[in-house]
Each structure stands twice: as structure tokens, then as C-alpha cells.
Protein backbone atom coordinates (compact mmCIF):
# COMPACT_ATOMS: atom_id res chain seq x y z
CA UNK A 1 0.00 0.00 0.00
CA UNK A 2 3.21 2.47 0.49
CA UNK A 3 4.63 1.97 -2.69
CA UNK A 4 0.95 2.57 -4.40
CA UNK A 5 0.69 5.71 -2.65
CA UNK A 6 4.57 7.11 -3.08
CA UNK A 7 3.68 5.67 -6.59
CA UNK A 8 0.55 7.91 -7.14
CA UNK A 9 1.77 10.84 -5.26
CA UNK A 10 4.83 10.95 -7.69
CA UNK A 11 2.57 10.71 -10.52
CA UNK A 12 0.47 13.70 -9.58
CA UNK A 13 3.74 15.83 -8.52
CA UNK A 14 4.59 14.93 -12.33
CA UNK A 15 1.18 15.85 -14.43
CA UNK A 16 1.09 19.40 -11.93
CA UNK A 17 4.32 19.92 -12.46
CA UNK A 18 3.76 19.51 -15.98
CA UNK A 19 0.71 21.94 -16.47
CA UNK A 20 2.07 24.15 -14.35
CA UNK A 21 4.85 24.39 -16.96
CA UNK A 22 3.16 24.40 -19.95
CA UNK A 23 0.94 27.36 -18.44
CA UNK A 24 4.07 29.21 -17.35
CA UNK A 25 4.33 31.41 -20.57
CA UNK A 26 0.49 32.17 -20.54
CA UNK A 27 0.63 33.23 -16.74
CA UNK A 28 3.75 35.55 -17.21
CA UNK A 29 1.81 37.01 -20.36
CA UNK A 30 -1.03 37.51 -18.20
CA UNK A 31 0.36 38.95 -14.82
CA UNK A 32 2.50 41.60 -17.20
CA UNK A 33 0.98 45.03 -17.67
CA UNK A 34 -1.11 45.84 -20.56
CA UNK A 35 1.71 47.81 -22.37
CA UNK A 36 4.34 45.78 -21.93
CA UNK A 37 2.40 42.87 -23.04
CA UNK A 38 1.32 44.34 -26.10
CA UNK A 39 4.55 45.27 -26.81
CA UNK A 40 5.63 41.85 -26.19
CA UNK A 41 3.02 40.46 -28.83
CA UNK A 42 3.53 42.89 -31.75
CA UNK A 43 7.32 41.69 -31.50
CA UNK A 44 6.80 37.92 -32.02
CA UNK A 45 4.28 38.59 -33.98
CA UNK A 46 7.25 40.91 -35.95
CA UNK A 47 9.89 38.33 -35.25
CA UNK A 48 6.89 35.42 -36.94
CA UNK A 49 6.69 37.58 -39.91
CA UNK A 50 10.38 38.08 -40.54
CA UNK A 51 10.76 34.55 -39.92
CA UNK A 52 8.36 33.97 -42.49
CA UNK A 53 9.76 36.27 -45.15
CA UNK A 54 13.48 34.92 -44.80
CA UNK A 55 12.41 31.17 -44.47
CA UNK A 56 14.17 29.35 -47.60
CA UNK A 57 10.64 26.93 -48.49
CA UNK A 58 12.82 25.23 -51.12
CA UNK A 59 15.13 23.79 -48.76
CA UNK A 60 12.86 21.86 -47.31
CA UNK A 61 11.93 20.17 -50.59
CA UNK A 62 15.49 19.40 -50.99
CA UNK A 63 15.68 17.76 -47.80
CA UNK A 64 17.63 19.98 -45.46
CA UNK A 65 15.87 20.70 -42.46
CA UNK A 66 18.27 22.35 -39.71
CA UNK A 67 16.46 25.25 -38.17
CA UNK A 68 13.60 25.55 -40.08
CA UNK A 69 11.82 27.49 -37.94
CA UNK A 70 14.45 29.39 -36.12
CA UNK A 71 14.27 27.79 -32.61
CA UNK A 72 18.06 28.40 -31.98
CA UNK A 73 17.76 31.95 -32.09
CA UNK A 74 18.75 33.69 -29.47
CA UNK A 75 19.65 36.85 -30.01
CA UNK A 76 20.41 39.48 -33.12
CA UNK A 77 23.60 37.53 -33.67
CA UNK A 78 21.94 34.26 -33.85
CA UNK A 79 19.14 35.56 -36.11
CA UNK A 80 21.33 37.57 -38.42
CA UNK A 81 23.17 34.28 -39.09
CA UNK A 82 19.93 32.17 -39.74
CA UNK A 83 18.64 35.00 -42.32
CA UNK A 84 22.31 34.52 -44.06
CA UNK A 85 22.11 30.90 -44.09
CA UNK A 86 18.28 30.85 -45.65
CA UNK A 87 20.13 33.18 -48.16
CA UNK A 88 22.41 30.94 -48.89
CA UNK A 89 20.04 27.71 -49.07
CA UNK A 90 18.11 30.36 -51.50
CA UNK A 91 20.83 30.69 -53.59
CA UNK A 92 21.85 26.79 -53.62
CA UNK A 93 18.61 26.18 -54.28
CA UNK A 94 18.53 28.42 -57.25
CA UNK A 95 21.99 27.25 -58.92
CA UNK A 96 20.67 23.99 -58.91
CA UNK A 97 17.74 25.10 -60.64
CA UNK A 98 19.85 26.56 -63.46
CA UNK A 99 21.63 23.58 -63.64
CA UNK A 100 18.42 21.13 -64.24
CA UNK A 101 17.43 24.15 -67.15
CA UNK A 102 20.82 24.51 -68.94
């Protein structure tokens, strides 16, 4: 009966622990002040649409697939070097396009 119980309190510490974290980002958003959260939204919703115009879709036809979505960035440096290397898949992507014509 001790081992059911450690058992099933461990399991509940895990699923709350769980929600808990998954809610994290929503209850920060929430307990923020209207500005700042604003502010906060219209920059990943900036940062989305960047992300968007930069993203090289024909790479992932051609089967490379690190970073897609730009979930190392970190900071200016990291995203300036993702926009150059979606530049670059661009321009791969684009030679070998030439290629199949010629």
C-alpha cells in the first residue's frame, strides 16, 4: 500500500508539475501590464513575420531541415546568421535550378 501511494503521489507531482509548466508562458503574459504585453506580442508577432519572409521553403523540398523554424535563435547575432544561411540555401537552391534548365 506504500509503494501505491509514493507511486501515485509521484505521478500527480509529475502531471502538476507539468501543467504548471506548460501554463508558465500564458501566466507571465497575463500577470504583465497591458503595455508591456502588447509590446511583447507585436514583436513575435514581428519576429513570426520576418521569420516567415526569410524562411528558404525550397530547402525543405530538398531535404535539409536544420532550423527551419528558427528555434536556436537567441539573439540578433543568432538571427542575423539564420537569415544569411536561408540566403544561402536560397541561392543553392537556385543554382541547382539553373543547372536542371541549362
Amino acid at each position: 500500500a506504500v509503494v501505491s501511494t509514493q507511486s501515485t503521489g509521484i505521478a500527480v507531482a509529475t502531471v502538476s508539475g507539468i501543467m504548471v509548466l506548460t501554463a508558465y508562458p500564458k501566466i507571465m503574459l497575463m500577470l504583465m501590464k497591458k503595455e508591456f504585453r502588447t509590446q511583447f506580442v507585436d514583436r513575435e508577432k514581428d519576429l513570426q513575420r520576418r521569420l516567415n519572409f526569410y524562411r528558404c521553403t525550397e530547402a525543405s523540398e530538398a531535404g535539409q531541415y536544420d532550423d527551419y523554424y528558427g528555434d536556436q535563435i537567441k539573439d540578433l547575432t543568432d538571427y542575423r546568421y539564420w537569415v544569411r544561411i536561408q540566403q544561402i540555401k536560397r541561392q543553392n537552391i537556385e543554382a541547382l535550378n539553373r543547372a536542371r534548365v541549362n
